[in-house]
C-alpha atoms as a PDB file:
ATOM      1  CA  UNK A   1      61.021   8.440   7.657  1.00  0.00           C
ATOM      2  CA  UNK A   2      58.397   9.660   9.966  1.00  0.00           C
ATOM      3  CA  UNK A   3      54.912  10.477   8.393  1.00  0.00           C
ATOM      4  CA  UNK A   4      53.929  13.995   8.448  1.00  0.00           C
ATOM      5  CA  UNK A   5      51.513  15.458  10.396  1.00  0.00           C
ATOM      6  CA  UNK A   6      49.070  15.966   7.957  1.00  0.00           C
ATOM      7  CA  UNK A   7      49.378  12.125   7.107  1.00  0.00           C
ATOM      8  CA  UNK A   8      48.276  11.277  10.976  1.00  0.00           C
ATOM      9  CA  UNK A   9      45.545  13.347  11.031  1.00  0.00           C
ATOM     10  CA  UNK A  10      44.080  11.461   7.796  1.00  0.00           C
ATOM     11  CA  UNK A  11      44.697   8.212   8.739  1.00  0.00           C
ATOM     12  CA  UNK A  12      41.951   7.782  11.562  1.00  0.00           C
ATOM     13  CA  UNK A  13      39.562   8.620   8.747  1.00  0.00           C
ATOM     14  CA  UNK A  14      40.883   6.181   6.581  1.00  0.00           C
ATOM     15  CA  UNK A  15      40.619   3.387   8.789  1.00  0.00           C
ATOM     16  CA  UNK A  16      36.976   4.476   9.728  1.00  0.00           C
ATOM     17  CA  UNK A  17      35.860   4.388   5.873  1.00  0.00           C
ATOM     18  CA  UNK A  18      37.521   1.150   5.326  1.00  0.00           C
ATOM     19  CA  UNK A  19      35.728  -0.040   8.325  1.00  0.00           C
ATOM     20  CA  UNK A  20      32.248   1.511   6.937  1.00  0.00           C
ATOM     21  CA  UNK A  21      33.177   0.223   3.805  1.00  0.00           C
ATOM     22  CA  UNK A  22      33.198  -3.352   4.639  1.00  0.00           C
ATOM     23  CA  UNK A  23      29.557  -3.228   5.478  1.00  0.00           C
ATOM     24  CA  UNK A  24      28.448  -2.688   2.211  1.00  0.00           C
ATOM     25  CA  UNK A  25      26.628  -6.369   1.236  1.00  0.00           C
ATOM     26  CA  UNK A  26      24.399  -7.574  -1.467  1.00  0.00           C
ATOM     27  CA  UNK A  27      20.737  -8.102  -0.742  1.00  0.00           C
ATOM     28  CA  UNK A  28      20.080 -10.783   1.180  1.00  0.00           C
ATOM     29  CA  UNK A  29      17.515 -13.559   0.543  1.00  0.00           C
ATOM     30  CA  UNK A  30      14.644 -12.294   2.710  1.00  0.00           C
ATOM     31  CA  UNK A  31      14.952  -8.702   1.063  1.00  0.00           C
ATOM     32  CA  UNK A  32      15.139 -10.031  -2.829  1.00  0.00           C
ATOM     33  CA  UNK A  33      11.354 -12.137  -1.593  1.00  0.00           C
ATOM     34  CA  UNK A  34       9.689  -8.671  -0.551  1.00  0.00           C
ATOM     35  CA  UNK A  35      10.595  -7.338  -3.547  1.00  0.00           C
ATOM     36  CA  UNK A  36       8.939 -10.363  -5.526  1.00  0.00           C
ATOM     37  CA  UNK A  37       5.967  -9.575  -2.972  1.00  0.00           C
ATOM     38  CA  UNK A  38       6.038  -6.169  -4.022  1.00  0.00           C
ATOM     39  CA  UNK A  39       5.961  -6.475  -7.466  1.00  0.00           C
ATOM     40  CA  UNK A  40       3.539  -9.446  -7.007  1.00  0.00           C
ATOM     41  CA  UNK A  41       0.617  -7.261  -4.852  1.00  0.00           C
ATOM     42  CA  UNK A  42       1.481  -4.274  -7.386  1.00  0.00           C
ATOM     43  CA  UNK A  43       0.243  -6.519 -10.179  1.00  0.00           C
ATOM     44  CA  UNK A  44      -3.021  -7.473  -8.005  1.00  0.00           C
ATOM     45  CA  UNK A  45      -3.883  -3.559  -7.890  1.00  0.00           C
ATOM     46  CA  UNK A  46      -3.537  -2.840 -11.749  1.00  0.00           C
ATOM     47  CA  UNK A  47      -7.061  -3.899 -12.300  1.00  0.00           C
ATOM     48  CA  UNK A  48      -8.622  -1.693  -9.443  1.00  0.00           C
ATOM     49  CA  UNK A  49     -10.182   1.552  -9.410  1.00  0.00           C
ATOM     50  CA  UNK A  50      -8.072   4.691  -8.071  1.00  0.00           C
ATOM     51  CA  UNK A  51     -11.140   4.524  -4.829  1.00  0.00           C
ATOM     52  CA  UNK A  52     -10.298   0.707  -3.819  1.00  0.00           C
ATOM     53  CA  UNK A  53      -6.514   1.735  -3.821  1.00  0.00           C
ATOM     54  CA  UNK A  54      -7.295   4.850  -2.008  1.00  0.00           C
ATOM     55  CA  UNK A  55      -9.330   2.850   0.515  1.00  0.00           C
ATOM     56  CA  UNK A  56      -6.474   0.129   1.050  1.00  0.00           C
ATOM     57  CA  UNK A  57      -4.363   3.799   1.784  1.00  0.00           C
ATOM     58  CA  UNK A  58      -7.050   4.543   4.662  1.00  0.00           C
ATOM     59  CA  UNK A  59      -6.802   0.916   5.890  1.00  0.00           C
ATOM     60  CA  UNK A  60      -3.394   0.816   6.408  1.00  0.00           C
ATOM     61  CA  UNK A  61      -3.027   4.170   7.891  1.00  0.00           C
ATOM     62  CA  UNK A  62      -5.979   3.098  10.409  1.00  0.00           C
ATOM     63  CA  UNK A  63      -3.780  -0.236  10.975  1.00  0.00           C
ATOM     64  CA  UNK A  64      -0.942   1.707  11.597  1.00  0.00           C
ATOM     65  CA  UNK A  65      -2.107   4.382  13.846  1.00  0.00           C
ATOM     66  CA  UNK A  66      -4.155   1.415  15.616  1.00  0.00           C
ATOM     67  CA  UNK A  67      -1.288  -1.272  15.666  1.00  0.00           C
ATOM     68  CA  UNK A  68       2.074   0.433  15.608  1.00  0.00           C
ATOM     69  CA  UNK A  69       3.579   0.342  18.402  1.00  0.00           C
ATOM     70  CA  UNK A  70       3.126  -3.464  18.981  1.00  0.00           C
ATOM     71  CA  UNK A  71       3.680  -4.695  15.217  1.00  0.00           C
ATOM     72  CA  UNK A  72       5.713  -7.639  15.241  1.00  0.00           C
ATOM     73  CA  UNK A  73       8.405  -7.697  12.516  1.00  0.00           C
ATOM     74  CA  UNK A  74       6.320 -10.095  10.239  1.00  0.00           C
ATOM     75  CA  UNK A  75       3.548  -7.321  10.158  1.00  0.00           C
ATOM     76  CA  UNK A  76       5.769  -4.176   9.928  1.00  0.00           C
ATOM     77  CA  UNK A  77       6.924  -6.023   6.958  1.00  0.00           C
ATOM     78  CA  UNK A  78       3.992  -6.660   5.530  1.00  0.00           C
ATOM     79  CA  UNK A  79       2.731  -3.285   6.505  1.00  0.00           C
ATOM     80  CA  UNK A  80       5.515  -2.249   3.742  1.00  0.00           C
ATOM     81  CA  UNK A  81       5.958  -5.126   1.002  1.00  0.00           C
ATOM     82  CA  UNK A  82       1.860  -3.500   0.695  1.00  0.00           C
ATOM     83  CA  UNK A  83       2.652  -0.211   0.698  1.00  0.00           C
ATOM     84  CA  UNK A  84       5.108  -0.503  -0.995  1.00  0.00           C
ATOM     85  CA  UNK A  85       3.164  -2.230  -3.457  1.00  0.00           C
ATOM     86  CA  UNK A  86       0.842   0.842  -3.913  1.00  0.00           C
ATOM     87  CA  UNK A  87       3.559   3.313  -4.584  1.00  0.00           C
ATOM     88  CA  UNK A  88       5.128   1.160  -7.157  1.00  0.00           C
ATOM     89  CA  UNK A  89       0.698   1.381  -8.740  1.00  0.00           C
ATOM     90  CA  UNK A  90       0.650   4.974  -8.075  1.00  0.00           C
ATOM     91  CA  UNK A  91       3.610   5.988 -10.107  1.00  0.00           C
ATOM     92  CA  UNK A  92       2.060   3.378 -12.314  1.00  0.00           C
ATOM     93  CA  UNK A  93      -0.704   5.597 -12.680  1.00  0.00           C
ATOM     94  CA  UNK A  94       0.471   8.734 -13.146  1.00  0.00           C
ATOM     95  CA  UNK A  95       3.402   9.079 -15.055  1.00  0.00           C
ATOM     96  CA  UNK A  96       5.650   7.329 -17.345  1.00  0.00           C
ATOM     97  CA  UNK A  97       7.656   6.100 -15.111  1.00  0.00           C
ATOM     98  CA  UNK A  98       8.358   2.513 -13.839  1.00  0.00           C
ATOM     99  CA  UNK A  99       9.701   0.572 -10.798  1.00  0.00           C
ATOM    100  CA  UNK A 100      12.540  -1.785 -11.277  1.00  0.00           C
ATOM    101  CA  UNK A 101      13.756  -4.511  -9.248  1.00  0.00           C
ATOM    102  CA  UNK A 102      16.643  -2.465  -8.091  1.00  0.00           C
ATOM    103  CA  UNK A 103      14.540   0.922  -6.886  1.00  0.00           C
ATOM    104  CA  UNK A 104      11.871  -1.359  -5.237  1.00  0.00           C
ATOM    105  CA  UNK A 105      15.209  -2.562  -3.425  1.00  0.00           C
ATOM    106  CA  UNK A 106      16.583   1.060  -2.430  1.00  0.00           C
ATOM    107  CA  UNK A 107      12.884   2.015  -1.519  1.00  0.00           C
ATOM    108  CA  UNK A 108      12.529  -0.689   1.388  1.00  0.00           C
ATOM    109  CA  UNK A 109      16.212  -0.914   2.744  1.00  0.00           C
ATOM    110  CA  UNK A 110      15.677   3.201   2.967  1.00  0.00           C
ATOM    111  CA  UNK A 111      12.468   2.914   5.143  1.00  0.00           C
ATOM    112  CA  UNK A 112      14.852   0.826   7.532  1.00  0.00           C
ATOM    113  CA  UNK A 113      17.784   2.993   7.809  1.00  0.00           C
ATOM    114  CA  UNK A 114      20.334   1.681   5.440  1.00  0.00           C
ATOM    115  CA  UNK A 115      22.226   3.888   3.404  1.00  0.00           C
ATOM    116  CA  UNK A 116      21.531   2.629  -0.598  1.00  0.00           C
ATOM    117  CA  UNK A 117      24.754   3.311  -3.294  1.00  0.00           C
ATOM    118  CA  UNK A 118      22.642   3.460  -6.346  1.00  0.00           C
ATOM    119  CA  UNK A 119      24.559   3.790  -9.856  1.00  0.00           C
ATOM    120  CA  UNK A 120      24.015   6.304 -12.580  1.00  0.00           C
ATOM    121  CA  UNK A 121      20.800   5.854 -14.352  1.00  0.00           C
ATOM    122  CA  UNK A 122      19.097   3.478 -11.574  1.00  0.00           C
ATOM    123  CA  UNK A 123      16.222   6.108 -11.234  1.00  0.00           C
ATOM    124  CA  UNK A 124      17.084   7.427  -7.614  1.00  0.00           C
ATOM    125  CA  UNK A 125      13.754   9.984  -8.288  1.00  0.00           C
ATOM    126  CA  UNK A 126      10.923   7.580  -7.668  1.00  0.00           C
ATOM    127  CA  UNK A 127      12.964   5.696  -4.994  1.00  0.00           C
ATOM    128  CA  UNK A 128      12.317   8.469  -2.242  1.00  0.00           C
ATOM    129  CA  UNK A 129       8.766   7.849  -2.876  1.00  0.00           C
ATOM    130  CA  UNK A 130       8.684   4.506  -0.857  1.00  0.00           C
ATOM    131  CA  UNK A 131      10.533   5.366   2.138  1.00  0.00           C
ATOM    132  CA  UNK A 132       8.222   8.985   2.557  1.00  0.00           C
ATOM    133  CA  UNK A 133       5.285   7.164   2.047  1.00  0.00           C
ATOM    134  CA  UNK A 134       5.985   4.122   4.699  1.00  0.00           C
ATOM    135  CA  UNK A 135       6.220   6.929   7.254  1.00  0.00           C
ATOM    136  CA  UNK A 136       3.336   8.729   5.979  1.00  0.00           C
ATOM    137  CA  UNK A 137       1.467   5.917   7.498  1.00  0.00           C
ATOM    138  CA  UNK A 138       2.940   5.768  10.709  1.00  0.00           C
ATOM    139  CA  UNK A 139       2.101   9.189  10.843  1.00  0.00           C
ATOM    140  CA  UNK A 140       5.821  10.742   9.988  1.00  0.00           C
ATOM    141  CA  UNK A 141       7.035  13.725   8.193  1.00  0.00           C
ATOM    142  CA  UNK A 142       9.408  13.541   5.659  1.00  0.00           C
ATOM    143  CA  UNK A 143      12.303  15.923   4.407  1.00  0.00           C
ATOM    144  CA  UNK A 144      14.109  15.130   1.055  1.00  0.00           C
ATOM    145  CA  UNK A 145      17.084  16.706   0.574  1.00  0.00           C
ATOM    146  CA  UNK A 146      18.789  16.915  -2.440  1.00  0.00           C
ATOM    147  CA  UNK A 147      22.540  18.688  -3.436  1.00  0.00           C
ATOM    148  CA  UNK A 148      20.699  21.216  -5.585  1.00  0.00           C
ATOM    149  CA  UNK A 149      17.715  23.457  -5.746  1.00  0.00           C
ATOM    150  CA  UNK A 150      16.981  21.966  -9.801  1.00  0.00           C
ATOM    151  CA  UNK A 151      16.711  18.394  -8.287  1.00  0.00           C
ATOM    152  CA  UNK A 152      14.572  19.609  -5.291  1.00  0.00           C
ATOM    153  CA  UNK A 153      11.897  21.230  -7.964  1.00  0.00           C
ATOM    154  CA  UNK A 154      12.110  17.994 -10.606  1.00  0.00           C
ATOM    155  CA  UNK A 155      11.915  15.540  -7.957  1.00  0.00           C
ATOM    156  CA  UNK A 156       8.797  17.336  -6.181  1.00  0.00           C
ATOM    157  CA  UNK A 157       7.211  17.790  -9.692  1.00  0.00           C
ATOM    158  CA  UNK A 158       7.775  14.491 -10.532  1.00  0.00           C
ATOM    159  CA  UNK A 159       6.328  12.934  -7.433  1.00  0.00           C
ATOM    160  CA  UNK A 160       3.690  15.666  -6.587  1.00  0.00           C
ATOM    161  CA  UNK A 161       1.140  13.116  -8.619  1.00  0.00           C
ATOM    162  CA  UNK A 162       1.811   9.748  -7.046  1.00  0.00           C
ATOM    163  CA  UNK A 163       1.761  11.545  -3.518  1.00  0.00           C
ATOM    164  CA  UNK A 164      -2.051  13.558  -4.445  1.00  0.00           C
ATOM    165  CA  UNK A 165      -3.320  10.433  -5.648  1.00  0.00           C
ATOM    166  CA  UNK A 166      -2.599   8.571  -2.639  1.00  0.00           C
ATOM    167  CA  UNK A 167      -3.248  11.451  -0.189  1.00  0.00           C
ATOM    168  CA  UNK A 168      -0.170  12.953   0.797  1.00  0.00           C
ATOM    169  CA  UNK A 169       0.651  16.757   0.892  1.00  0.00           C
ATOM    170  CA  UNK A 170       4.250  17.725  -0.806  1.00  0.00           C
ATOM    171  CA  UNK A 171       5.709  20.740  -0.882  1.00  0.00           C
ATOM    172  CA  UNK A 172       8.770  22.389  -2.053  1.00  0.00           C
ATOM    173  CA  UNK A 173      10.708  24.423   0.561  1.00  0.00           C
ATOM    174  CA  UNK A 174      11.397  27.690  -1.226  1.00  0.00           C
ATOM    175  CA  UNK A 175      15.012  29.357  -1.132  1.00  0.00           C
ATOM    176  CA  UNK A 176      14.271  32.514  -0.843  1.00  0.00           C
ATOM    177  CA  UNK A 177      14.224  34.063   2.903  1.00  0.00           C
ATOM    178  CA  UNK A 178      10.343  34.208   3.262  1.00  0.00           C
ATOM    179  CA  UNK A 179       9.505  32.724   6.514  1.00  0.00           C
ATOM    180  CA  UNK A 180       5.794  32.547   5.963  1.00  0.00           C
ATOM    181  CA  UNK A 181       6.535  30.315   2.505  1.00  0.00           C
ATOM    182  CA  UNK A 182       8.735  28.030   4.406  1.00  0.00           C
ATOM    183  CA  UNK A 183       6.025  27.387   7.453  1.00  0.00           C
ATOM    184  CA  UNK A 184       3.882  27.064   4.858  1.00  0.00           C
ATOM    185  CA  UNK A 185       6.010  24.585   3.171  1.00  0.00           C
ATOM    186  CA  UNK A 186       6.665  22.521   6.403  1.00  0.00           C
ATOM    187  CA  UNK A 187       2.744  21.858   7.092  1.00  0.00           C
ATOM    188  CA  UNK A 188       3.459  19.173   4.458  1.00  0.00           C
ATOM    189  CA  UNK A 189       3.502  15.437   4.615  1.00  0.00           C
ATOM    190  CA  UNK A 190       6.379  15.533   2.390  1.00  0.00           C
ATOM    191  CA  UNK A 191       9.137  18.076   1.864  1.00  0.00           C
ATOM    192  CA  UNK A 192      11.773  18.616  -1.035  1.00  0.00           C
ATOM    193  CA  UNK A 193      14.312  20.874  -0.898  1.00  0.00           C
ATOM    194  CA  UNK A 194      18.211  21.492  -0.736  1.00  0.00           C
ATOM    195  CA  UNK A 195      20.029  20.178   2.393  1.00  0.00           C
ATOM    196  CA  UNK A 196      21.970  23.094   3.424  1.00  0.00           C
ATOM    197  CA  UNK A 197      18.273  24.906   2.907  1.00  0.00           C
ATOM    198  CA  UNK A 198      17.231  22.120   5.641  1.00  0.00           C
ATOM    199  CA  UNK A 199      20.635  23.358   7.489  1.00  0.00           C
ATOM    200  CA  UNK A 200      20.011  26.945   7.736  1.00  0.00           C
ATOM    201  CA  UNK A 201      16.460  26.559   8.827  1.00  0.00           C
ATOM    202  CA  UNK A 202      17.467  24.390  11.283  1.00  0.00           C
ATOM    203  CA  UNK A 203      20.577  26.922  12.383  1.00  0.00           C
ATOM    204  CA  UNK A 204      17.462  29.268  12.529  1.00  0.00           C
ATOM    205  CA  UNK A 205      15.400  27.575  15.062  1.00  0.00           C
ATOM    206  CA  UNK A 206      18.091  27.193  17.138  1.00  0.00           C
ATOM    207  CA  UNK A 207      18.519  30.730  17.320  1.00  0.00           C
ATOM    208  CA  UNK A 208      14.974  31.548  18.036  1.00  0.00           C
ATOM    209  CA  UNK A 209      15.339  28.651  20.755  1.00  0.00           C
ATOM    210  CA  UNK A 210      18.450  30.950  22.396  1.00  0.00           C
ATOM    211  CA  UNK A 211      15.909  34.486  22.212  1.00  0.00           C
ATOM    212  CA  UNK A 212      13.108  32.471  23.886  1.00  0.00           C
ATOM    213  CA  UNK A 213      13.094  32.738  27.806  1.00  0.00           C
ATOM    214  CA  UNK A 214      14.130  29.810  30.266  1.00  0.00           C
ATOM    215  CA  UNK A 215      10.825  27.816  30.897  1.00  0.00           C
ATOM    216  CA  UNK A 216       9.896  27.209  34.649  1.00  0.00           C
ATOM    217  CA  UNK A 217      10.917  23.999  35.560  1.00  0.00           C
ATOM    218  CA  UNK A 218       8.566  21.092  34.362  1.00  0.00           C
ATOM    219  CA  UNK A 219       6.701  23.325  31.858  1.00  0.00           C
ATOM    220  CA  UNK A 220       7.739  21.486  29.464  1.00  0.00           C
ATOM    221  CA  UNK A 221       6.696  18.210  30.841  1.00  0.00           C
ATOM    222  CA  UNK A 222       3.314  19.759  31.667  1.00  0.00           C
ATOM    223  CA  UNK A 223       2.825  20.598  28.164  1.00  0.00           C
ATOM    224  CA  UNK A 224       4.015  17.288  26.943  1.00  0.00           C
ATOM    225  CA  UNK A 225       1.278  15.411  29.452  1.00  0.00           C
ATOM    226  CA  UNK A 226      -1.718  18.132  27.830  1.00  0.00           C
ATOM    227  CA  UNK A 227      -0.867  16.998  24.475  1.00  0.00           C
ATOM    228  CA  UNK A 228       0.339  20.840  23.643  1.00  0.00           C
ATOM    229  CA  UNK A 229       3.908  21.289  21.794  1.00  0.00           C
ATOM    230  CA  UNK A 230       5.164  24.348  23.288  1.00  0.00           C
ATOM    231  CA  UNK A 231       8.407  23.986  21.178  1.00  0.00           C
ATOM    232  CA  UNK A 232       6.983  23.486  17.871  1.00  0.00           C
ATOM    233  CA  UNK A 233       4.621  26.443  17.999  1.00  0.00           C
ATOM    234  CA  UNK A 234       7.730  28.744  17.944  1.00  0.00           C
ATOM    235  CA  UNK A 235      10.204  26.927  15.663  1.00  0.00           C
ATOM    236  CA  UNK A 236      10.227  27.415  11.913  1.00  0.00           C
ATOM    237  CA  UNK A 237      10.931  23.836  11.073  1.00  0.00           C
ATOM    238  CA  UNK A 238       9.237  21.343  12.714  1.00  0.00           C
ATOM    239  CA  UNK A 239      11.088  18.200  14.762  1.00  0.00           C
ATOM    240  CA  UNK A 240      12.929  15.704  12.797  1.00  0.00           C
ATOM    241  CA  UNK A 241      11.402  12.921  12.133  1.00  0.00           C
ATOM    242  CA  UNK A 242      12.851  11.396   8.856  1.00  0.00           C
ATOM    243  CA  UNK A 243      15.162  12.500   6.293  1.00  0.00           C
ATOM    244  CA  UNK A 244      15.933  11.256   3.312  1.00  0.00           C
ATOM    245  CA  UNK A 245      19.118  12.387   1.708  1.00  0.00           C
ATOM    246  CA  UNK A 246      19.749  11.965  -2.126  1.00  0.00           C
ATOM    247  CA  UNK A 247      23.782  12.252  -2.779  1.00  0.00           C
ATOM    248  CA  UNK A 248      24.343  11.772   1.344  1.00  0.00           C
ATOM    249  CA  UNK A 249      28.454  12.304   0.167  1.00  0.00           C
ATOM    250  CA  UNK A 250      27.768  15.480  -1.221  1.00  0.00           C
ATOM    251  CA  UNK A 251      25.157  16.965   0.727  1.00  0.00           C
ATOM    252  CA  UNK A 252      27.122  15.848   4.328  1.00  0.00           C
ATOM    253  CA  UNK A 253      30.770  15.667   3.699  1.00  0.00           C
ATOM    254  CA  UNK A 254      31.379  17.751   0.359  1.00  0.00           C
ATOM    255  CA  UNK A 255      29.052  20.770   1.201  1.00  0.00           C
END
């Protein structure tokens, strides 16, 4: 019997999740040692004031700003086994809370572009903290979305301490229609909110982008070589720089 049509047009999918799904792997060896790092520096910085850990904050930031673009593996590692390390202090610090093997894990394979299946009950909360603050220092913005505005607000609340103590601006991007709150909101380091929130401000600069009129050719360019950025000036949300998506099924294939 010959499949039906709606059977052919789910099979390429099939195969490409099977094919996805075969990538998934356990931690390798080098990745289980920075987390023994991690947790071995975080236990260094339990007996220092909140100033020394601030200024180890400014350090790296000056290291990163200074060094960045010619970092060699070893040291972008050890750029984040350290700050990593801090994060892991800071929620230390401030809360109740606690970083287990498995979240320092998720933390660091985040900040280099893996996807992370985390179970029930892992603690995915404190786990964005790592990734947003590793690109903090290399002078990156960071959007968390999340499939709900409830986990936008707890998450933000919950982290909103760590991130002050070390420096960082959070907001929450509101969900009401108030285009001043939301600018406001994106002049943050760090930025919760729902993804389809993310999604319709985005749909919304692309429609100011279409009411805008044509540049002169190499405007843009010029601008670019003067250091001004013509195209963020009249956007709502700024460029994309990293995103960090809590429930990716949900908030890009469900919703």
């Amino acid at each position: 019997m010959p499949p039906k049509f709606s059977d052919l047009l789910l099979l390429p999918s099939r195969r490409e999740f099977a094919r996805k799904a075969d990538r998934a792997r356990e931690p390798s060896k080098a990745e289980l040692d920075a987390v023994r790092q991690v947790r071995q520096r975080a236990a260094e910085l339990e007996s220092a004031r909140d100033r020394d850990l601030q200024d180890l904050v400014s350090t790296l930031r000056d290291a990163a700003e200074r060094f960045g673009a010619t970092m060699t593996p070893h040291d972008r590692q050890q750029q984040q086994i350290a700050g990593a390390a801090i994060v892991r202090e800071a929620v230390r610090r401030t809360s109740s809370l606690r970083y287990h093997g498995v979240q320092l894990l998720a933390g660091l394979a985040l900040a280099n572009g893996h996807v992370v299946e985390m179970a029930t009950g892992e603690g995915k909360t404190i786990v964005s903290a790592i990734p947003a603050f590793l690109a903090w220092l290399d002078g990156r913005q960071t959007h968390v979305a999340t499939p709900n505005a409830y986990l936008a607000e707890r998450d933000c609340e919950q982290l909103k301490p760590v991130f002050e103590m070390l420096g960082v601006t959070v907001s929450l991007l509101p969900e009401r229609n108030d285009l001043r709150a939301k600018a406001a909101a994106y002049q943050q380091d760090v930025v919760y909110g729902t993804g389809y929130e993310f999604g319709f401000d985005y749909l919304r600069n692309q429609l100011s982008l279409r009411s805008l009129p044509r540049e002169k050719l190499g405007v843009s360019v010029l601008d670019s070589l003067l250091g001004r950025d013509a195209f963020d000036s009249k956007l709502l949300q700024p460029r994309l720089q990293l995103t960090v998506v809590d429930e990716i099924d949900s908030v890009l294939i469900d919703e």
